[in-house]
Each structure stands twice: as structure tokens, then as C-alpha cells.
Protein backbone atom coordinates (compact mmCIF):
# COMPACT_ATOMS: atom_id res chain seq x y z
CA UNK A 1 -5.97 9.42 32.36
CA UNK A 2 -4.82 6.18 31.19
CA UNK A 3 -4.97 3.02 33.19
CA UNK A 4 -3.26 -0.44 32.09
CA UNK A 5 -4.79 -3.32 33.71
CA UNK A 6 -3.08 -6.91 33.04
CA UNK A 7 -5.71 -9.26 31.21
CA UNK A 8 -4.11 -12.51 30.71
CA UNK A 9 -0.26 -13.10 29.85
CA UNK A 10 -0.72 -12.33 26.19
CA UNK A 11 -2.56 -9.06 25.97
CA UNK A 12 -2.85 -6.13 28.47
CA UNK A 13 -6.45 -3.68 28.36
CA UNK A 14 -6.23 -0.40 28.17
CA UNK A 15 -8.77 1.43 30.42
CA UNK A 16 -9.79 5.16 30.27
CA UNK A 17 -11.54 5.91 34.12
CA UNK A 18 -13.23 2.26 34.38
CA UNK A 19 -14.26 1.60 31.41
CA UNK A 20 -12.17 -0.58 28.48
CA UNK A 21 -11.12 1.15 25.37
CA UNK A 22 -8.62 -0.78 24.05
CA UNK A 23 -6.99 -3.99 23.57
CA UNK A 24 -3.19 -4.33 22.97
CA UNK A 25 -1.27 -7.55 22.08
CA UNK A 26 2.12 -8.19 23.78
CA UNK A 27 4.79 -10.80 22.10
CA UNK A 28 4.90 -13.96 23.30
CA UNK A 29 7.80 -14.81 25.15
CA UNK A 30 8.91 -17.36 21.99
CA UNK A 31 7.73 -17.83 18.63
CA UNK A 32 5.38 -20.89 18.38
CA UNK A 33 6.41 -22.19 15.41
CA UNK A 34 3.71 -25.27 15.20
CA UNK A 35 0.99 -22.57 13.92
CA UNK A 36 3.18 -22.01 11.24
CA UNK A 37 1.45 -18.62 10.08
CA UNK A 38 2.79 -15.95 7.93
CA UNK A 39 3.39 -13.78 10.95
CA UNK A 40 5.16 -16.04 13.43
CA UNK A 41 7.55 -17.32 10.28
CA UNK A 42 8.44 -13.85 9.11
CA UNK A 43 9.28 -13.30 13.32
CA UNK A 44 11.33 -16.24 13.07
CA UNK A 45 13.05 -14.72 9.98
CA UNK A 46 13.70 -11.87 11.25
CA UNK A 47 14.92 -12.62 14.62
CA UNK A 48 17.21 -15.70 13.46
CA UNK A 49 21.11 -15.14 12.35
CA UNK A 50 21.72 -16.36 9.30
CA UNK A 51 23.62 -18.49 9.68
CA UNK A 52 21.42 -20.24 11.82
CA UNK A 53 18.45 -19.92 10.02
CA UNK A 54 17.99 -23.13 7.98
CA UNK A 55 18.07 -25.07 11.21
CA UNK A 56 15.37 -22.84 12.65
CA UNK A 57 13.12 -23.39 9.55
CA UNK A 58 14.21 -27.38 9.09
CA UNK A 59 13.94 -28.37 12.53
CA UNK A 60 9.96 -27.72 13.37
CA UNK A 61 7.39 -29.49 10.79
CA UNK A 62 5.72 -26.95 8.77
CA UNK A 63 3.28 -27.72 5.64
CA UNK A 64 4.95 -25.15 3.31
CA UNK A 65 2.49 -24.24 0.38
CA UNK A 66 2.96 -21.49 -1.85
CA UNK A 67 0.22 -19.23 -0.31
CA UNK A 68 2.04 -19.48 2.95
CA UNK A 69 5.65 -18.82 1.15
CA UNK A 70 3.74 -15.60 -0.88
CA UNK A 71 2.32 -14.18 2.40
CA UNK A 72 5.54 -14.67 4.52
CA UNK A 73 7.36 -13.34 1.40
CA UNK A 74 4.88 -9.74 1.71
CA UNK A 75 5.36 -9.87 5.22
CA UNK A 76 9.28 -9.32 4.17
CA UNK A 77 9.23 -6.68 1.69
CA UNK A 78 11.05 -4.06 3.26
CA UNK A 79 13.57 -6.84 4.41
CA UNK A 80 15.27 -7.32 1.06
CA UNK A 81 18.33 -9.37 2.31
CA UNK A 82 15.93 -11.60 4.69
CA UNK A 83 13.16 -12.34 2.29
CA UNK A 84 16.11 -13.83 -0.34
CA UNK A 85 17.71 -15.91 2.33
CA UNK A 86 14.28 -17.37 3.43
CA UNK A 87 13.23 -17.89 -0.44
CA UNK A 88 16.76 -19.59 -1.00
CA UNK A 89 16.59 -21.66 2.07
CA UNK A 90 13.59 -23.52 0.99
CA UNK A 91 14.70 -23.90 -3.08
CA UNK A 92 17.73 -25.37 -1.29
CA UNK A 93 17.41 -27.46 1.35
CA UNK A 94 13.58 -28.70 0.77
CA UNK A 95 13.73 -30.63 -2.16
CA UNK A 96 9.75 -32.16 -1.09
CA UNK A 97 9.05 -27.99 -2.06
CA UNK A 98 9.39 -26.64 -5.08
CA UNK A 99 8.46 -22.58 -5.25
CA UNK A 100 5.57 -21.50 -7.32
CA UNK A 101 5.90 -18.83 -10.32
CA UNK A 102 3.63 -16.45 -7.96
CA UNK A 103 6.70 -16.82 -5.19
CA UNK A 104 9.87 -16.35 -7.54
CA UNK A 105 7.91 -13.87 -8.95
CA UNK A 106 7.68 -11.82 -5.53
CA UNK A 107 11.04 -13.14 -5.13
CA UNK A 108 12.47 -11.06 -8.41
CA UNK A 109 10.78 -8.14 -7.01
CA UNK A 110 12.17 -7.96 -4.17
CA UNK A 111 15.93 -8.55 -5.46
CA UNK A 112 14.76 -6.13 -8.33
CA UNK A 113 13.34 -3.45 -6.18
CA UNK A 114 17.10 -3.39 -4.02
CA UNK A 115 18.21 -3.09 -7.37
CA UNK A 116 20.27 -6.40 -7.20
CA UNK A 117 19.61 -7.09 -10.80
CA UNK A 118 22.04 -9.65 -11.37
CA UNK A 119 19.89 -12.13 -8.43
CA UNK A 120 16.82 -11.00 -10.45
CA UNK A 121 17.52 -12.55 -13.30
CA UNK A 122 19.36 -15.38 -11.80
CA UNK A 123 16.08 -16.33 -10.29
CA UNK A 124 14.61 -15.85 -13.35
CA UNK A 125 17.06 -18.64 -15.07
CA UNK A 126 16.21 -20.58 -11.90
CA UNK A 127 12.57 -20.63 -13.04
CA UNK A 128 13.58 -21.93 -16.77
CA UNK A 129 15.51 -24.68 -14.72
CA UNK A 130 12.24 -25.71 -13.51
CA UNK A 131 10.30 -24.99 -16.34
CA UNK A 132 8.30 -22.76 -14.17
CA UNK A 133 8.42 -19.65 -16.26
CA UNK A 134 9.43 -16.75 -16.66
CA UNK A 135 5.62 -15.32 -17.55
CA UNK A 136 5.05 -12.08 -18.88
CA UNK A 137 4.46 -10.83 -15.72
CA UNK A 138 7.72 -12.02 -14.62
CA UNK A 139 9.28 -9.48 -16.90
CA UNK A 140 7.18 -6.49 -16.71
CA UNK A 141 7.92 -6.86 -12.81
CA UNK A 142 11.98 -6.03 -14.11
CA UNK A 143 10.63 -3.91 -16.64
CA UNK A 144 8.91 -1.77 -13.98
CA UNK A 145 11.89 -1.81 -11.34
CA UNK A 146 14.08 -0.65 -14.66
CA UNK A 147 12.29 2.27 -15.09
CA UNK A 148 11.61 3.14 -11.54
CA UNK A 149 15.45 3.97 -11.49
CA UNK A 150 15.67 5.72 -14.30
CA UNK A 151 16.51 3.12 -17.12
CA UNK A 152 13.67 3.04 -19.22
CA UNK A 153 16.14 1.90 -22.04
CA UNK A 154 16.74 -0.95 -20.24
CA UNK A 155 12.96 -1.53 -19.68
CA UNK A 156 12.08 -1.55 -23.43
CA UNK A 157 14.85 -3.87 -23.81
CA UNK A 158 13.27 -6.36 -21.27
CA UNK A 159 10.04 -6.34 -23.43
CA UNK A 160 11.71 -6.81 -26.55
CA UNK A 161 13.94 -10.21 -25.40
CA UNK A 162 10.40 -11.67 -24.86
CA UNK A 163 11.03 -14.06 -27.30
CA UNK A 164 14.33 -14.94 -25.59
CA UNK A 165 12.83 -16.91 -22.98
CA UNK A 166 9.78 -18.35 -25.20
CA UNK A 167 7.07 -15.77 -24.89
CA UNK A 168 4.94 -13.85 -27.50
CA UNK A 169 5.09 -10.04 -27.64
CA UNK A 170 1.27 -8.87 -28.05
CA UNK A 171 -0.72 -6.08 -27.59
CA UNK A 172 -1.50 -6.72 -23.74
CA UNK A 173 2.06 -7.01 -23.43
CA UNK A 174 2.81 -4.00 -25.23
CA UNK A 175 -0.17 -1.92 -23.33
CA UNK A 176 1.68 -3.04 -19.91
CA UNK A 177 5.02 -1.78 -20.98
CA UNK A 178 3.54 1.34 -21.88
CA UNK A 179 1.71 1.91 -18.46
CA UNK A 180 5.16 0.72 -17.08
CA UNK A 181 6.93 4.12 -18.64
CA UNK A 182 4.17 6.55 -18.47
CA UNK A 183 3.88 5.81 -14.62
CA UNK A 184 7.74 6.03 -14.42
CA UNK A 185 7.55 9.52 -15.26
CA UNK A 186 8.17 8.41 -19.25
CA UNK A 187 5.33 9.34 -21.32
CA UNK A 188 7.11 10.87 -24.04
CA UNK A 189 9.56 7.38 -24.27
CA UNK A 190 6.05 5.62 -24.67
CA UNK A 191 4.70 8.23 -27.01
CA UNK A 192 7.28 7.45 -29.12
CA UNK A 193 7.45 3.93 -28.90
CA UNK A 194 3.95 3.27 -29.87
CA UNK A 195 4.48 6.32 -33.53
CA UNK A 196 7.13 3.44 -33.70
CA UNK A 197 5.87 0.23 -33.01
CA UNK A 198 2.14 1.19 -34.15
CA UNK A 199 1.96 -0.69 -37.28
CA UNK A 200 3.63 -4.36 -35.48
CA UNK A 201 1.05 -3.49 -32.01
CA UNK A 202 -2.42 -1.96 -33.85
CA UNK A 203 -3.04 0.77 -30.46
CA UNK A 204 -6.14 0.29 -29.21
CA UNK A 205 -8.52 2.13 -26.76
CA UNK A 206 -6.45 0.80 -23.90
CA UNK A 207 -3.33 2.41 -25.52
CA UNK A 208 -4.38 5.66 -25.67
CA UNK A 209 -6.26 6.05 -22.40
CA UNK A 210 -2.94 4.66 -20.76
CA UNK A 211 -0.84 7.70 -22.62
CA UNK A 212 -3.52 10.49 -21.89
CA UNK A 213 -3.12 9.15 -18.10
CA UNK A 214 1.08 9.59 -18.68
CA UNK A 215 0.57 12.95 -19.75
CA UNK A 216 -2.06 14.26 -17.10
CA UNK A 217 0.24 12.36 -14.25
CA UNK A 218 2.64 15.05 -15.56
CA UNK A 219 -0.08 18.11 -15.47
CA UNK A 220 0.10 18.16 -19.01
CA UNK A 221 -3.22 18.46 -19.91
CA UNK A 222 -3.48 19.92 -23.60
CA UNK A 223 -0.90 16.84 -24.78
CA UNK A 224 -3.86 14.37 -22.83
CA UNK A 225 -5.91 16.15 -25.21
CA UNK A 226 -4.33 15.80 -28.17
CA UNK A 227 -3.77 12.23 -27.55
CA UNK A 228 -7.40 11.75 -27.35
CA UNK A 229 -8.05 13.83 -30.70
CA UNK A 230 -5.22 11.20 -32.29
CA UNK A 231 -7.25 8.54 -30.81
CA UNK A 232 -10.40 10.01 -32.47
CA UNK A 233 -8.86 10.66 -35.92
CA UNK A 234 -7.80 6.69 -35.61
CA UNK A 235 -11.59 5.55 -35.37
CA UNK A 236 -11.11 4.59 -32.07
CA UNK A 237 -13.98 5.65 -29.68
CA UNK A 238 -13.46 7.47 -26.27
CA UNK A 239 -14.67 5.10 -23.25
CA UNK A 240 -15.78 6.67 -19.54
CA UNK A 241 -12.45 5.61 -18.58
CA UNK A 242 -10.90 8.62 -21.45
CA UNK A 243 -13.53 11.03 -19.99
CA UNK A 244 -12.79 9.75 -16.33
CA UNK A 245 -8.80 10.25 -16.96
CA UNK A 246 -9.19 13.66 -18.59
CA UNK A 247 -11.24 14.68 -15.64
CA UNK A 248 -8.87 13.99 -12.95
CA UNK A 249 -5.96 15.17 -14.77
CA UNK A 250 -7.45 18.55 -15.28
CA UNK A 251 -8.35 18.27 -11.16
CA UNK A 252 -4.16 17.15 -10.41
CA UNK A 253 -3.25 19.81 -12.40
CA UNK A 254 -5.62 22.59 -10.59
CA UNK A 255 -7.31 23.61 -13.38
CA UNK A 256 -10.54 23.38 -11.76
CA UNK A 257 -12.95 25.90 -13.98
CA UNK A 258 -11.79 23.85 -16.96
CA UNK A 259 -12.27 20.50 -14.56
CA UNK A 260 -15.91 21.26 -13.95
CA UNK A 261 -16.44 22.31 -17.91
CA UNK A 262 -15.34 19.34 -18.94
CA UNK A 263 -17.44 17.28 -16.40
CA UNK A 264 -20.64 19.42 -17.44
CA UNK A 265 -19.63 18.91 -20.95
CA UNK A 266 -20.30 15.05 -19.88
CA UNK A 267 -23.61 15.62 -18.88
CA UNK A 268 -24.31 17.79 -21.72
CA UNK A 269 -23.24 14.59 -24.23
CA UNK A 270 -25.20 12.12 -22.50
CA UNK A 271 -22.51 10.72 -20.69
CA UNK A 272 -23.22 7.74 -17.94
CA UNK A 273 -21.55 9.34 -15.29
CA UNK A 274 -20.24 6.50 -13.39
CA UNK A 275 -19.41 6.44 -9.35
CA UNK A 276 -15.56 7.44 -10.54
CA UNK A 277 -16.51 10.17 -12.29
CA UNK A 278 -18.22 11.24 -8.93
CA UNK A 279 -15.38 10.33 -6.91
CA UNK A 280 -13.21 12.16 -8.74
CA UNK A 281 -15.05 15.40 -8.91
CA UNK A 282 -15.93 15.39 -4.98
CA UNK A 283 -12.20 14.75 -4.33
CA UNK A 284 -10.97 17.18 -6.68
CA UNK A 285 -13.07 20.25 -4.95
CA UNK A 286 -12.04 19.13 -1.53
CA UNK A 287 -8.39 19.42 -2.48
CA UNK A 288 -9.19 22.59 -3.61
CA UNK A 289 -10.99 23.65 -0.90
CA UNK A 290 -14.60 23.64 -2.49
CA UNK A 291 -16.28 21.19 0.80
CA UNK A 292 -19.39 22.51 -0.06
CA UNK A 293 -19.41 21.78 -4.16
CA UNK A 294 -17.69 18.85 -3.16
CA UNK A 295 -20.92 17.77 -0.92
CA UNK A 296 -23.17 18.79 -3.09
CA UNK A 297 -21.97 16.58 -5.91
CA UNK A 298 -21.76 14.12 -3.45
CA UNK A 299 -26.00 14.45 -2.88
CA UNK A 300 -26.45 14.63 -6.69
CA UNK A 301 -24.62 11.68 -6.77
CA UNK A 302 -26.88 9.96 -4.37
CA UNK A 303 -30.12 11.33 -5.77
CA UNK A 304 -29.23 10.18 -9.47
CA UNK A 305 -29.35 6.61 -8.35
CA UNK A 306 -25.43 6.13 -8.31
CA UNK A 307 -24.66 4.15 -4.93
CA UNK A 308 -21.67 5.64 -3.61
CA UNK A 309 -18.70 3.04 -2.95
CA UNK A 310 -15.99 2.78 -0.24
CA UNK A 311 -13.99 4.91 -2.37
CA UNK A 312 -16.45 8.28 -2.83
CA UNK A 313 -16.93 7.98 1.08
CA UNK A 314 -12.83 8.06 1.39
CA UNK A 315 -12.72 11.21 -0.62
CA UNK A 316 -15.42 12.92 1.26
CA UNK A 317 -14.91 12.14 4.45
CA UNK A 318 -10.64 13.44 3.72
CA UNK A 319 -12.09 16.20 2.29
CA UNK A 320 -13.63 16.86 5.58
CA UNK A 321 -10.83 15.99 7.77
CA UNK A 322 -8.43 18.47 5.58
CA UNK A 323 -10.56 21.14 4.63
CA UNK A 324 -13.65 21.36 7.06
CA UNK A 325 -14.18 19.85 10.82
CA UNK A 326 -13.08 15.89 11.83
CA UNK A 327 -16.56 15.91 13.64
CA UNK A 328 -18.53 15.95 9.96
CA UNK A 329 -15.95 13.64 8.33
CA UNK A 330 -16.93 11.43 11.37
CA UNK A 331 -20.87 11.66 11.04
CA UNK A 332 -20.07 10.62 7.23
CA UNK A 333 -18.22 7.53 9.05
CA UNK A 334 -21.25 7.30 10.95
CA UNK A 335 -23.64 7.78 8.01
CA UNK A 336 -21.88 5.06 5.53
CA UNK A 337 -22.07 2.24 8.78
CA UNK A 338 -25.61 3.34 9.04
CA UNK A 339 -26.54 2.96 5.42
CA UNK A 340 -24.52 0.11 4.98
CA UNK A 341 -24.35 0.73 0.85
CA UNK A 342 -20.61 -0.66 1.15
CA UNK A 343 -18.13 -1.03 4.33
CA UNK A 344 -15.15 0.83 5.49
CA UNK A 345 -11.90 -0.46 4.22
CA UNK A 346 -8.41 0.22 6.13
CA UNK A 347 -8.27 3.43 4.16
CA UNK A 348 -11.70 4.86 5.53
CA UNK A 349 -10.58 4.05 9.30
CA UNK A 350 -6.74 5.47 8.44
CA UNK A 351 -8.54 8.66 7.23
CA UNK A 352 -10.43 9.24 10.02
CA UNK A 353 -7.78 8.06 12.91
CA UNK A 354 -5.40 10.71 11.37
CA UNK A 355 -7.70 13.57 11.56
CA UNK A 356 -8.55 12.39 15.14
CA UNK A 357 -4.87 12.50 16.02
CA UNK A 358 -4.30 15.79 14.61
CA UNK A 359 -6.81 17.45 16.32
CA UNK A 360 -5.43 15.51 19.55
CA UNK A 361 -8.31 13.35 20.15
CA UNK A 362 -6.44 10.78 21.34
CA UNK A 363 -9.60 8.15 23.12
CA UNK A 364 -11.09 8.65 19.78
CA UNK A 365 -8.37 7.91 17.26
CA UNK A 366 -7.92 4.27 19.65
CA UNK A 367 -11.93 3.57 19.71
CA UNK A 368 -11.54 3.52 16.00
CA UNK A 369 -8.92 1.28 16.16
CA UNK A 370 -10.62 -1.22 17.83
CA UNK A 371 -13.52 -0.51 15.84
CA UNK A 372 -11.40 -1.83 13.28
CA UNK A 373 -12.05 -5.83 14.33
CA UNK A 374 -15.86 -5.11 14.07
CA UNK A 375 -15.63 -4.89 10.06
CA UNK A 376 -13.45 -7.97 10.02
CA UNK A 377 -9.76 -5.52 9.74
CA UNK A 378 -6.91 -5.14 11.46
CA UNK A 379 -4.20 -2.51 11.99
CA UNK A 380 -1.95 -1.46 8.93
CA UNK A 381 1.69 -0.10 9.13
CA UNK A 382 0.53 3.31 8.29
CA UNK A 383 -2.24 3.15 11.22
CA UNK A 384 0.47 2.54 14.00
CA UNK A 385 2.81 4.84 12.72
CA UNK A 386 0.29 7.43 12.60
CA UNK A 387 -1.01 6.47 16.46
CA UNK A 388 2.47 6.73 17.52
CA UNK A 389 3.61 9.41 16.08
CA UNK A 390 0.39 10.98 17.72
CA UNK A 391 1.16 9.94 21.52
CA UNK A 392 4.39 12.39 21.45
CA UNK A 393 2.37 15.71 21.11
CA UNK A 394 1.17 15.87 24.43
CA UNK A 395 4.07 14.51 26.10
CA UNK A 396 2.81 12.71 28.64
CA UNK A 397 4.00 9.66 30.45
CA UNK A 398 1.32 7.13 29.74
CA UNK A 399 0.63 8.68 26.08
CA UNK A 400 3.89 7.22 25.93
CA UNK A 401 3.68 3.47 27.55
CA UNK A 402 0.77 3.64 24.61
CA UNK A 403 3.26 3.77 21.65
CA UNK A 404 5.49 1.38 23.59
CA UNK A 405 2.71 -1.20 23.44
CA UNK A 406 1.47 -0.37 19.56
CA UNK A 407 5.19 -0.77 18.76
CA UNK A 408 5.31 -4.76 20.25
CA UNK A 409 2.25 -5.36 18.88
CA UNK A 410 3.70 -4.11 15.60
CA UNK A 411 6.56 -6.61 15.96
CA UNK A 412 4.28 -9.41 17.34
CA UNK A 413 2.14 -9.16 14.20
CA UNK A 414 5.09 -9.70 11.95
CA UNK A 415 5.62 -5.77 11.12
CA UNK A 416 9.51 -4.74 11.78
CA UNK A 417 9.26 -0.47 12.75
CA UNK A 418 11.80 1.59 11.65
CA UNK A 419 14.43 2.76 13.15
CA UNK A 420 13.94 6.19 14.03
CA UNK A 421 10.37 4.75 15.21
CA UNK A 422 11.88 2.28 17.74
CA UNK A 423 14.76 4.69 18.57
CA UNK A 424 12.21 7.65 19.52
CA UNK A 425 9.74 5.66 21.34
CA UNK A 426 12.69 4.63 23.26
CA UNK A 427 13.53 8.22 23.75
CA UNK A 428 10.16 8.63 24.81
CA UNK A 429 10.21 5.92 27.73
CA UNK A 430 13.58 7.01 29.23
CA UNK A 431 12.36 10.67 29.54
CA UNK A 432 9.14 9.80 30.77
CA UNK A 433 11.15 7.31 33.68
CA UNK A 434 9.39 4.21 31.99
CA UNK A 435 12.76 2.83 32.12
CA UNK A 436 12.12 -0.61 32.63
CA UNK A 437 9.93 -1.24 29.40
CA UNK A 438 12.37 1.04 27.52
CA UNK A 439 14.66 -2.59 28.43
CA UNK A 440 11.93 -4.25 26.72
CA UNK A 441 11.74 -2.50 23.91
CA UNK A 442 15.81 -2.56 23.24
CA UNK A 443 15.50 -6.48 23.64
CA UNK A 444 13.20 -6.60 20.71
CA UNK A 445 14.75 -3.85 19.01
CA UNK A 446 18.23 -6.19 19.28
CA UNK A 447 15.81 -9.87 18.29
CA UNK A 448 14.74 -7.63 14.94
CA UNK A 449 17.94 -6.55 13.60
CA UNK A 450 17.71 -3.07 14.53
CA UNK A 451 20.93 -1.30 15.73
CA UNK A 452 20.64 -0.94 19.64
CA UNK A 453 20.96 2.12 21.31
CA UNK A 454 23.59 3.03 24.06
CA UNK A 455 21.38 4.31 26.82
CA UNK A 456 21.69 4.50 30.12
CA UNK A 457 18.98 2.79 31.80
């Protein structure tokens, strides 16, 4: 059973019998703006009306720089509308700070990505104002967020005004645009482009391995192929990364007989198989089901000299977390700590907190968690949404006071929850007769911006 004990006025413990488990931090009761962190200015953003908030950000003394502007910027991403009013604020009412090409860039992404194209590229005229760019990067970001929605058109039309705004069209250039389409679902738009635009861009080995990735993204494996016989026939020689890209597109596209073929055909040529050609093959049988091909791959791996990196242990311990028991894919946990050949990342302890929580092993999944400040990381989005989500299967009343807390410390790290997240936790409380800190949570559901709920409390 769950205990909460209060530890100091900024963090309550949470106890299981008598013993500590876990460590949640509660909002403060007001935003100190002197530490002037990422965090506490995207809680400011967020909780301000806007038409109040160039007083809050004029009146306190903060030493903007642009890697404070970028993270706080990040920290905003799904708050479109907020993240523009913030960037404004400062372009307009702090002339000692002028933006960086790094922040209007995040800034065009984020007007781009809510498809506000017209603020896009009026930022982007803002930066020739200032002589601060646009960069090539500037305009593959628009490029991108063009083809995302379905305007590739409009994307090779963004590479080719280049020279509008004083840049060079080269083959780097021309290799991103590419990547840009085939990842946008267009690989027969890039196909095309480069028969087109081969003899102005000479296609090199990059080129090819980025349209033989377009066509296996679409399970189109015998095009990938044909691709790579084009690249042959050009006198352009096949690099691991070809192999590598042939080898998980056969894998995506379930052809695993011909997947393992072509990785013994490697081996056969000589090959250096590197740690992603590894990786891919141990994640490719544990999709399919094959743990135990997939593990022993994963020892000839090991016994060939090839140190396996955070990556191979994330496919082997999800393949045993999907297709096997969470107790192995936890002794490989335990195994790569052990070793120490490379450390878990926030992927590795996501992995293995979501197979904890669906098997309902609850204690575990929030050990891990904590575990988490022991390798120097800290909580991601997708970790307390999984958590949460977790504490409703049993139903129980304290499971419950447990997502209540993850959700403040969401908010108190600068992470706004959706919606439907703050409205069912709130659900949640109000069944459970945790009233009172269902009052809570409405308050700070009201401070982020987040339509409150009429419940009866």
C-alpha cells in the first residue's frame, strides 16, 4: 500500500511499507523568476495572459542569451501561439537582445509546423532585416513542414528560390531536399527530380542511399534494389550504410527469409558488419517474434568483438518486453549497468518502465524512475504519460493520488499535459473521494490554459 509522507514544502516521498521509493516534486506556490531557467520561464509563459505578458517578462532582470531563448523555445513546442508571442516579445521590446539564427530558426518551425506560413516567412524577412540569415537550414526547415502537409510542389519550390535570398544551391543542399520528400512519403517526386536535375547536382553515394531508404520506408524493396543497381552502373560504390538500409527495409517490410539472405550475403562478401547492422537484425527478429535468433545474433555480436551500444541493448531488451518475459528484458537492464560498455539513455529506462506497467508492476516501473537520476536523466513526456496512464488499471485510490502528483510535477518541470490527461486524472480523484487535490489540480489546470472542468467538488 502506498504511504505519502510530507518531506519538506517542495517535494513529498513516496513510501511503500517503511521504506522510500520515490521522490515527487510539487509546484512551488509562485514562479521564481530570479533563476531564470528554461523551465520556470516557459511556466511563466504559459500561465501569463497575453496581454500581460511583456510586463511579466520586462519587469524581473533576466540575462537572456540565445541558449536560454532556444531551450525555453523547445520547452514550447506544442504551444504554437505561446512560443510566437514569447519570441515576439523579446524582438520587440528588448532592443539590448537581438535573437540568434538558431532561435528564429526554431521560431519558423514552430509557425511552420501550425502551418501559419505566412509568419514563417515573415520571420524569415525579419532575419534579412538583421542580416541574420536565412541559412540553408532555414529553408529546408519550410521545405520539410511543406511536404509534411502534402505540398511537396511547394517544397521543391523553396529549394529552388535559394538564390532569392543569397544562397548557393549545391549538392548537400540538394541531398537534404531529397531526404526531405522521400521521408514525406515522396520518393517517386525525388526519383524524378534527381533523372532531372542529375546533370546540374552530379548524385553521389549519399543520393542514392537516401532514395533506396524512400523506397524501403514504403516496403518497396525491389525499387531499393534497383536504385542500388543504378547506383552501381554509375560507378558509384555501395557503403555499409546501402547494405545497412537494404537490410532494414527488407526487415520493415517482413520479408525476413530474404532479410537474413541478404545479411549472410554480407558476411559471405567480406562485409564489416558494423554494430547497426547488428542492431538491425536483432530488432528485426524480435518484431517478428524470432527472441531466440534475435539473442543469438546478439552473442555473435558480442563474441566478434563488436561492443554493443545503447541502441542494440534498446532493441533487445523491447524485444523482450514485447515478445518474451519483462523479467529477461530487465536482467539485460541489469547486464548492460553491470558491464558498463555504454549507459542507458531515456529510451532504455522508457522501454523497460512500459513493460513494467503493462504487466502491472507498479513499485517497479517507479524504482526505475528514480533510477533515472543515478545515470544523470530525468523524466520525459512519454515516461509520465506512460506512469499515468498505468495507475488507472487497478483502480485504486492512492494509485491515483500517484498520477495526481506525476501530473504537477509534469507542470512544475515546464511540461503542459494534455487535456484528456488532466481531465481523466481529475476524473480519477473525484471518484476515488480525493476531492480536495482534484481542487488542486483544476487550479493548475486553469494557470496552464487548459479548459476547466465543471465538477462538483
Amino acid at each position: 500500500m502506498f504511504l505519502f509522507q510530507k518531506a519538506s514544502a517542495s517535494h513529498v516521498q513516496l513510501l511503500i511499507g517503511s521504506k522510500k521509493y520515490f521522490q515527487f516534486h510539487l509546484p512551488r506556490d509562485a514562479v521564481n523568476i530570479a533563476e531564470a531557467s528554461d523551465a520556470t520561464i516557459a511556466k511563466l509563459v504559459l500561465e501569463s495572459d497575453p496581454r500581460t505578458l511583456s510586463e511579466a517578462l520586462t519587469k524581473p532582470r533576466i540575462h537572456w542569451t540565445p541558449e536560454l531563448v532556444n531551450k525555453t523555445l523547445k520547452r514550447l513546442w506544442n504551444h504554437g501561439p505561446k512560443a510566437l508571442l514569447f519570441f515576439k516579445h523579446l524582438d520587440r521590446h528588448l532592443p539590448s537582445y537581438t535573437h540568434s539564427p538558431s532561435s528564429f530558426d526554431h521560431a519558423v518551425d514552430i509557425a511552420a509546423r501550425m502551418r501559419d506560413f505566412n509568419s514563417a516567412w515573415a520571420l524569415v524577412g525579419r532575419m534579412r532585416s538583421l542580416r541574420l540569415g536565412p541559412s540553408p537550414k532555414t529553408l529546408a526547415i519550410l521545405a520539410e513542414r511543406y511536404a509534411s502537409i502534402g505540398k511537396p510542389h511547394r517544397a521543391v519550390r523553396t529549394f529552388l528560390s535559394m538564390h532569392e535570398h543569397g544562397l548557393h544551391q549545391d549538392l548537400h543542399s540538394f541531398n537534404t531536399l531529397l531526404d526531405i520528400l522521400c521521408k514525406s512519403n515522396r520518393v517517386e517526386t525525388a526519383h524524378d527530380l534527381l533523372r532531372t536535375l542529375k546533370s546540374r547536382f552530379r548524385p553521389d553515394t549519399v543520393s542514392y542511399n537516401i532514395l533506396a531508404n524512400g523506397y524501403c520506408l514504403k516496403k518497396r524493396t525491389p525499387m531499393a534494389l534497383r536504385v542500388l543497381k543504378e547506383m552501381v552502373q554509375r560507378g558509384i560504390e555501395p557503403t555499409m550504410v546501402t547494405y545497412n538500409t537494404m537490410l532494414k527495409g527488407y526487415f520493415r517490410s517482413n520479408q525476413i527469409k530474404e532479410a537474413w539472405e541478404f545479411y549472410l550475403e554480407m558476411k559471405k562478401r567480406k562485409c564489416e558488419i558494423d554494430v547497426v547492422s547488428y542492431t538491425t537484425v536483432i530488432h528485426g527478429f524480435g518484431e517478428a517474434g524470432e527472441v531466440k535468433k534475435a539473442k543469438r545474433v546478439f552473442d555473435e555480436m558480442v563474441k566478434e568483438g563488436v561492443a554493443p551500444n545503447v541502441a542494440t541493448y534498446n532493441a533487445l531488451i523491447q524485444v523482450f518486453c514485447k515478445k518474451d518475459s519483462v523479467q529477461n528484458a530487465v536482467a539485460v537492464f541489469e547486464e548492460m549497468v553491470r558491464e558498463g560498455v555504454c549507459s542507458p539513455n531515456v529510451v532504455t529506462f522508457n522501454v523497460v518502465i512500459r513493460g513494467l506497467c503493462h504487466v502491472g508492476d507498479m513499485e517497479r516501473a517507479l524504482g526505475f524512475m528514480e533510477r533515472m537520476g543515478e545515470h544523470g536523466l530525468r523524466a520525459s513526456v512519454q515516461t509520465y504519460n506512460v506512469v499515468i496512464r498505468a495507475m488507472f488499471v487497478r483502480k485504486k485510490s492512492e494509485d491515483l493520488v500517484v498520477a495526481g502528483k506525476l501530473l504537477m510535477e509534469m507542470v512544475e518541470r515546464g511540461f503542459l499535459p494534455r487535456k484528456f490527461t488532466f481531465n481523466r486524472v481529475l476524473n480519477g480523484l473525484v471518484i476515488t473521494g480525493n476531492q480536495d487535490f482534484a481542487k488542486d489540480i483544476l487550479r493548475m489546470q486553469s494557470r496552464c490554459g487548459r479548459v476547466v472542468r465543471r465538477l462538483k467538488l
